[in-house]
Protein backbone atom coordinates (compact mmCIF):
# COMPACT_ATOMS: atom_id res chain seq x y z
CA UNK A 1 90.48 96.02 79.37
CA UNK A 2 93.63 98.29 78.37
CA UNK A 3 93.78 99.41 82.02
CA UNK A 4 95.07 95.87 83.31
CA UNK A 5 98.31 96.35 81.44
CA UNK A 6 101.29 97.14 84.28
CA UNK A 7 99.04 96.28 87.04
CA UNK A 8 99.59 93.42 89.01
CA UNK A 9 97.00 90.82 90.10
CA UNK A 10 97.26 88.10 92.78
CA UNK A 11 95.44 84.68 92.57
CA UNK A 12 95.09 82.11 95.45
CA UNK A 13 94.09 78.86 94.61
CA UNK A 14 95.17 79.23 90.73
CA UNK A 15 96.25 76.28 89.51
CA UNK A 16 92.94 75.07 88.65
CA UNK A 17 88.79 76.10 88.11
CA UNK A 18 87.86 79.20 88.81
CA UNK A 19 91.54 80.57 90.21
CA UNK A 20 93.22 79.37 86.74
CA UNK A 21 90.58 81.14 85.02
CA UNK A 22 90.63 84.10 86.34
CA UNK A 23 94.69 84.18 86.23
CA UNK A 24 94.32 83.64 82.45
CA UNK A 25 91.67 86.41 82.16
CA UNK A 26 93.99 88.72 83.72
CA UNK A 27 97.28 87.65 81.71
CA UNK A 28 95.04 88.06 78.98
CA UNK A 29 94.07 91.71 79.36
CA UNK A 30 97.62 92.76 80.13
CA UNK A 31 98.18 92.04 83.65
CA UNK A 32 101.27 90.70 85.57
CA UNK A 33 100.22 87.81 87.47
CA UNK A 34 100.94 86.11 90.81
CA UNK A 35 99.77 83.10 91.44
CA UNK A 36 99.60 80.65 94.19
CA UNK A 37 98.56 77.67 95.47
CA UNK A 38 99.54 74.32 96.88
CA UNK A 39 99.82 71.89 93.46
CA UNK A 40 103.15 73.08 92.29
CA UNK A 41 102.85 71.05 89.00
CA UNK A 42 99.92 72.38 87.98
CA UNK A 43 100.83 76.26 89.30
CA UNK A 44 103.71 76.11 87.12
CA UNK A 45 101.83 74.81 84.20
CA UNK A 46 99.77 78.08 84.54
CA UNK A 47 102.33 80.09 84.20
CA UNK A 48 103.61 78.75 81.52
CA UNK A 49 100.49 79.18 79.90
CA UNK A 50 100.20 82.79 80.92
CA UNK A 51 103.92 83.45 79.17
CA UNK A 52 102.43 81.87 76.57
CA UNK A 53 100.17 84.41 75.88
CA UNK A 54 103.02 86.89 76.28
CA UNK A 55 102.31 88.61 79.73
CA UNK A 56 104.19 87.80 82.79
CA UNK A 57 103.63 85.26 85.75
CA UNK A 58 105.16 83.85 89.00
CA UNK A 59 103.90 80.88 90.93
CA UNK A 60 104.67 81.12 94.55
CA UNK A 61 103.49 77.71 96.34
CA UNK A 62 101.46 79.05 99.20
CA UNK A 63 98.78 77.47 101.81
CA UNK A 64 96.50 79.82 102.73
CA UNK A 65 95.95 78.51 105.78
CA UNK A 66 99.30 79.48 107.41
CA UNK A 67 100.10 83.57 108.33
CA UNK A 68 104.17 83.33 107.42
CA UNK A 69 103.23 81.38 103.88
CA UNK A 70 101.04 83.96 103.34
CA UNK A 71 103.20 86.94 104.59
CA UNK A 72 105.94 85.51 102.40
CA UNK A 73 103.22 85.84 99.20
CA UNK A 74 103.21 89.31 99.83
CA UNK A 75 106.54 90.08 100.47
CA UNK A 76 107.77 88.04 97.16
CA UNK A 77 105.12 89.39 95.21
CA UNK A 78 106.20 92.87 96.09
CA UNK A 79 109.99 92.05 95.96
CA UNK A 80 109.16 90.75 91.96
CA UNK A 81 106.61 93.57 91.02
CA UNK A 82 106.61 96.09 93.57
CA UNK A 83 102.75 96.18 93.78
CA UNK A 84 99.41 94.76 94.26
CA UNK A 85 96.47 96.36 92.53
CA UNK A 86 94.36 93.71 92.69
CA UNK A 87 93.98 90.55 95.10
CA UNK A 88 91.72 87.61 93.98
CA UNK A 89 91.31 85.49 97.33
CA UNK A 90 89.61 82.30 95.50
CA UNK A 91 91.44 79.55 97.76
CA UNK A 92 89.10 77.02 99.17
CA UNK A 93 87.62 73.62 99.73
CA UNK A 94 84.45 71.95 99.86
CA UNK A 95 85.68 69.33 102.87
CA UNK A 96 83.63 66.33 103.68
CA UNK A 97 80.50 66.02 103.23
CA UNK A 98 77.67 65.17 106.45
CA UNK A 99 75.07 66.63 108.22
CA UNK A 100 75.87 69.10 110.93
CA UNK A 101 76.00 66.16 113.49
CA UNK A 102 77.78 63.78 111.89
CA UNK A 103 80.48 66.73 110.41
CA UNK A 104 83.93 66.20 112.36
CA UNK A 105 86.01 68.57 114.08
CA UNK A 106 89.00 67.62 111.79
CA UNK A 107 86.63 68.47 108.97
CA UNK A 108 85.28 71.87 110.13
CA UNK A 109 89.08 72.90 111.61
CA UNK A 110 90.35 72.17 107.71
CA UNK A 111 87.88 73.86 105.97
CA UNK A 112 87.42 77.08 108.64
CA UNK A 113 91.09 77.24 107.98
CA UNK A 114 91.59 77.39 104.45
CA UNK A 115 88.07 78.90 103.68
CA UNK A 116 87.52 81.57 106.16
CA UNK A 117 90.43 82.23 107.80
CA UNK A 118 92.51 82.21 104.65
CA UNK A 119 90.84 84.80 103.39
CA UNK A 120 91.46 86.60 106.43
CA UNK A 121 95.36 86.16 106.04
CA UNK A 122 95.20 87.14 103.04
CA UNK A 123 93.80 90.15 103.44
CA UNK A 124 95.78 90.97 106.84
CA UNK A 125 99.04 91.01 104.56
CA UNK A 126 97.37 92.86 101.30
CA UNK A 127 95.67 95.53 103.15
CA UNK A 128 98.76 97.33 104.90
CA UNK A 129 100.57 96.99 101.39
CA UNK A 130 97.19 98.54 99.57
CA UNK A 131 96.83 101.35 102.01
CA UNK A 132 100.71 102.59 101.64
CA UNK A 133 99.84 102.32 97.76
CA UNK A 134 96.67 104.78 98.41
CA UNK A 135 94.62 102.37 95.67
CA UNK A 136 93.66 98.92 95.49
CA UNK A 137 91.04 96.39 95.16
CA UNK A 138 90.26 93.19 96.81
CA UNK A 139 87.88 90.21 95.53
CA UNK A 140 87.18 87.54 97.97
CA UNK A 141 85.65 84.05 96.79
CA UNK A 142 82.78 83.58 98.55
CA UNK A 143 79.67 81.72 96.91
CA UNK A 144 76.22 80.96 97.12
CA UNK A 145 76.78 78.77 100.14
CA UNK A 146 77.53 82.58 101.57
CA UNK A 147 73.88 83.93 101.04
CA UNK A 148 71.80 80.52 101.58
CA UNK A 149 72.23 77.37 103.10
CA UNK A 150 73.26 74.16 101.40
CA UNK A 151 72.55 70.78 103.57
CA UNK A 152 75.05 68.50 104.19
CA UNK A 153 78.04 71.08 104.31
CA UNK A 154 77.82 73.17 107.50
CA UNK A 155 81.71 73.69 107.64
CA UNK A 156 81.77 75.01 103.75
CA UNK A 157 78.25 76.92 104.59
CA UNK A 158 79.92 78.42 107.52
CA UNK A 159 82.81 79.42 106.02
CA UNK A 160 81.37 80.93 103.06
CA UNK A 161 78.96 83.24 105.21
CA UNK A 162 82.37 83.99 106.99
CA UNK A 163 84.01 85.50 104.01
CA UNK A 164 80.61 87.63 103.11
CA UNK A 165 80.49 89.20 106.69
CA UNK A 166 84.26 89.74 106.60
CA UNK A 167 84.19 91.29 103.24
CA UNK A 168 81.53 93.63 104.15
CA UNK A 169 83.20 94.53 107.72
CA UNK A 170 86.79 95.08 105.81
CA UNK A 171 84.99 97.38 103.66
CA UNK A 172 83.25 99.40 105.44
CA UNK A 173 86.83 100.05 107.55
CA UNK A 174 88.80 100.88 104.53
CA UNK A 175 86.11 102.40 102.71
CA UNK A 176 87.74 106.04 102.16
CA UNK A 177 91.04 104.61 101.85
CA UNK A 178 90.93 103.77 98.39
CA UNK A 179 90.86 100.14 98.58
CA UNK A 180 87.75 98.68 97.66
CA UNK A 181 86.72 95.42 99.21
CA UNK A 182 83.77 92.66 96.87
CA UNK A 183 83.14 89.25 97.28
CA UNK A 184 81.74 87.22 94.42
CA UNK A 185 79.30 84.78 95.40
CA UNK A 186 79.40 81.50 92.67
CA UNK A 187 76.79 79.53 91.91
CA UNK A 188 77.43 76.08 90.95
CA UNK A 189 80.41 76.17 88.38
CA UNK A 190 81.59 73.30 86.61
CA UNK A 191 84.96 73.15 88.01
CA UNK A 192 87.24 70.33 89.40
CA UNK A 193 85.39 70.44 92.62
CA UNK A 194 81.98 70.13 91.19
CA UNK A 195 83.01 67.26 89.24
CA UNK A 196 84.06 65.83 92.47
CA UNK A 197 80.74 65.66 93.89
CA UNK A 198 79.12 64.72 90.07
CA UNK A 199 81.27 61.84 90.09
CA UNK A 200 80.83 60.64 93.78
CA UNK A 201 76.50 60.84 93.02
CA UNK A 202 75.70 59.96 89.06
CA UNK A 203 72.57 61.86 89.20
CA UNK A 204 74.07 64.86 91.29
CA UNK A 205 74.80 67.01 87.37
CA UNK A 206 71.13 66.60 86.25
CA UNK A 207 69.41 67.31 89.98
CA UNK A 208 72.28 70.58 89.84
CA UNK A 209 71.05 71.64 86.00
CA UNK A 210 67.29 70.76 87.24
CA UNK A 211 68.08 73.84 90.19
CA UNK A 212 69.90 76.06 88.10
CA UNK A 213 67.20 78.96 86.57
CA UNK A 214 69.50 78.78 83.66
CA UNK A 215 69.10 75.16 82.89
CA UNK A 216 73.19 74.65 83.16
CA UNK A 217 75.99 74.76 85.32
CA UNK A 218 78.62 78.27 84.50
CA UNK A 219 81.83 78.19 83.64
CA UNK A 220 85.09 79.21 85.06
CA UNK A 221 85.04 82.06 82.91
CA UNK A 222 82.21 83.58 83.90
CA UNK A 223 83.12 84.07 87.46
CA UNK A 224 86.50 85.33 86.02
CA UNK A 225 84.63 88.40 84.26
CA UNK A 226 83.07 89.51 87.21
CA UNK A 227 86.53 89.69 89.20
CA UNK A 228 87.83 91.61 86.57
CA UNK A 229 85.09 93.53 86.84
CA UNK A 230 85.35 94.52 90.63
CA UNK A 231 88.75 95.07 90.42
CA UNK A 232 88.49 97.29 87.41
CA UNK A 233 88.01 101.31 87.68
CA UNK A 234 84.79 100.40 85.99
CA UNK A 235 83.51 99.40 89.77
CA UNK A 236 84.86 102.38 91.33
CA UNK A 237 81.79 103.38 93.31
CA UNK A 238 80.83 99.17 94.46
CA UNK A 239 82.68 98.26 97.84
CA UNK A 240 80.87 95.69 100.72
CA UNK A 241 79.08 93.78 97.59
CA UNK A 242 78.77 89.88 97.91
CA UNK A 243 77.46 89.66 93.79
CA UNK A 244 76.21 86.29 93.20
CA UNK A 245 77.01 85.04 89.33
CA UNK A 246 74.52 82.01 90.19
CA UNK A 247 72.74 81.55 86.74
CA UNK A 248 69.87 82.91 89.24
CA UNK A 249 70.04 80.46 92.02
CA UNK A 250 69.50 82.29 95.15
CA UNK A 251 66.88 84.57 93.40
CA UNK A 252 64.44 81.79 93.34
């Protein structure tokens, strides 16, 4: 993708799964990068990585969940580059899992906050920016927890069906502005939060495999391609689309 190179791309939650993925897919097809998160050490390491492959990186340690860490993403991002042309808002959590009952406030505040309403930031700060550039694109992190439910996680379900509705309401606002506005929607990806729950449950990998269409979990990578796809000029006419890259989960 020739058109990445001199455009700059901004990943939340990067220093690992999906978000490191997706920073690497962009480093690799020319982009400067931007990413942040909260682990420093393994931010950092990323970068690295992405100078390593000879394009050009910044970590800026950010929590999502706070409007002046995030306003201070955008402002250093632009002070560095100048621009955002595309914004990868992939920061999240799974929280605790429980049954809606038994789920605790300090449970649902954390993951509202980082899920749902740090997408929210993120886009509050990246918006104005994208609108003064006239062009721009904007991938939220959603996931299958966005389209169905998923027992036992009512704070990451809600949040997830949060950032669909958002997306979709964003877009349809700044829909002749030429910022475009996707969520993708993953399935269950073999990432360090997955392995999480495998380890926590010994059986939890083969009942996942057993639900996934596909017989096997996806990759990191794969989600990265479809970002890179919604933010490319190849998906100039798609705006308001949760895409689910779910190895055919939710179309059973």
């Amino acid at each position: 993708m020739t058109q990445w190179h001199d455009r700059v791309a901004l990943v939340t939650g990067a220093s690992s799964g999906i978000g490191r993925a997706t920073a690497l897919a962009f480093a690799a097809a020319g982009a400067q990068v931007v990413a942040a998160d909260t682990n420093e050490a393994l931010g950092e390491k990323l970068i690295r990585d992405i100078r390593e492959r000879g394009s050009e990186g910044i970590f800026i340690r950010t929590d999502v969940a706070h409007d002046h860490e995030v306003a201070k993403l955008v402002d250093q991002t632009v002070r560095h580059f100048g621009r955002i042309d595309i914004a990868f808002n992939n920061a999240g959590i799974e929280g605790e899992m429980a049954a809606t009952a038994e789920c605790t406030e300090q449970n649902w505040d954390r993951v509202i906050a980082i899920n749902l309403k740090g997408v929210w930031l993120c886009m509050k700060h990246e918006l104005p920016l994208m609108l003064k550039q006239g062009k721009g694109a904007i991938v939220n992190c959603a996931s299958i927890a966005g389209l169905v439910g998923f027992q036992s996680l009512p704070a990451y379900v809600a949040s997830k069906h949060g950032v669909v509705g958002l997306t979709r309401t964003a877009a349809l606002e700044y829909a002749k502005t030429g910022v475009r506005i996707n969520a993708v929607c993953p399935g269950v990806i073999l990432t360090p939060m997955v392995e999480r729950v495998i380890t926590a449950n010994e059986n939890m990998r083969a009942q996942l495999e057993a639900g996934e269409p596909v017989g096997r979990l996806g990759k990191p990578e794969e989600i990265a391609s479809a970002v890179l796809w919604l933010g490319s000029d190849g998906a100039s006419f798609v705006t308001g689309q949760a895409i689910a890259v779910d190895g055919g989960w939710v179309a059973q």
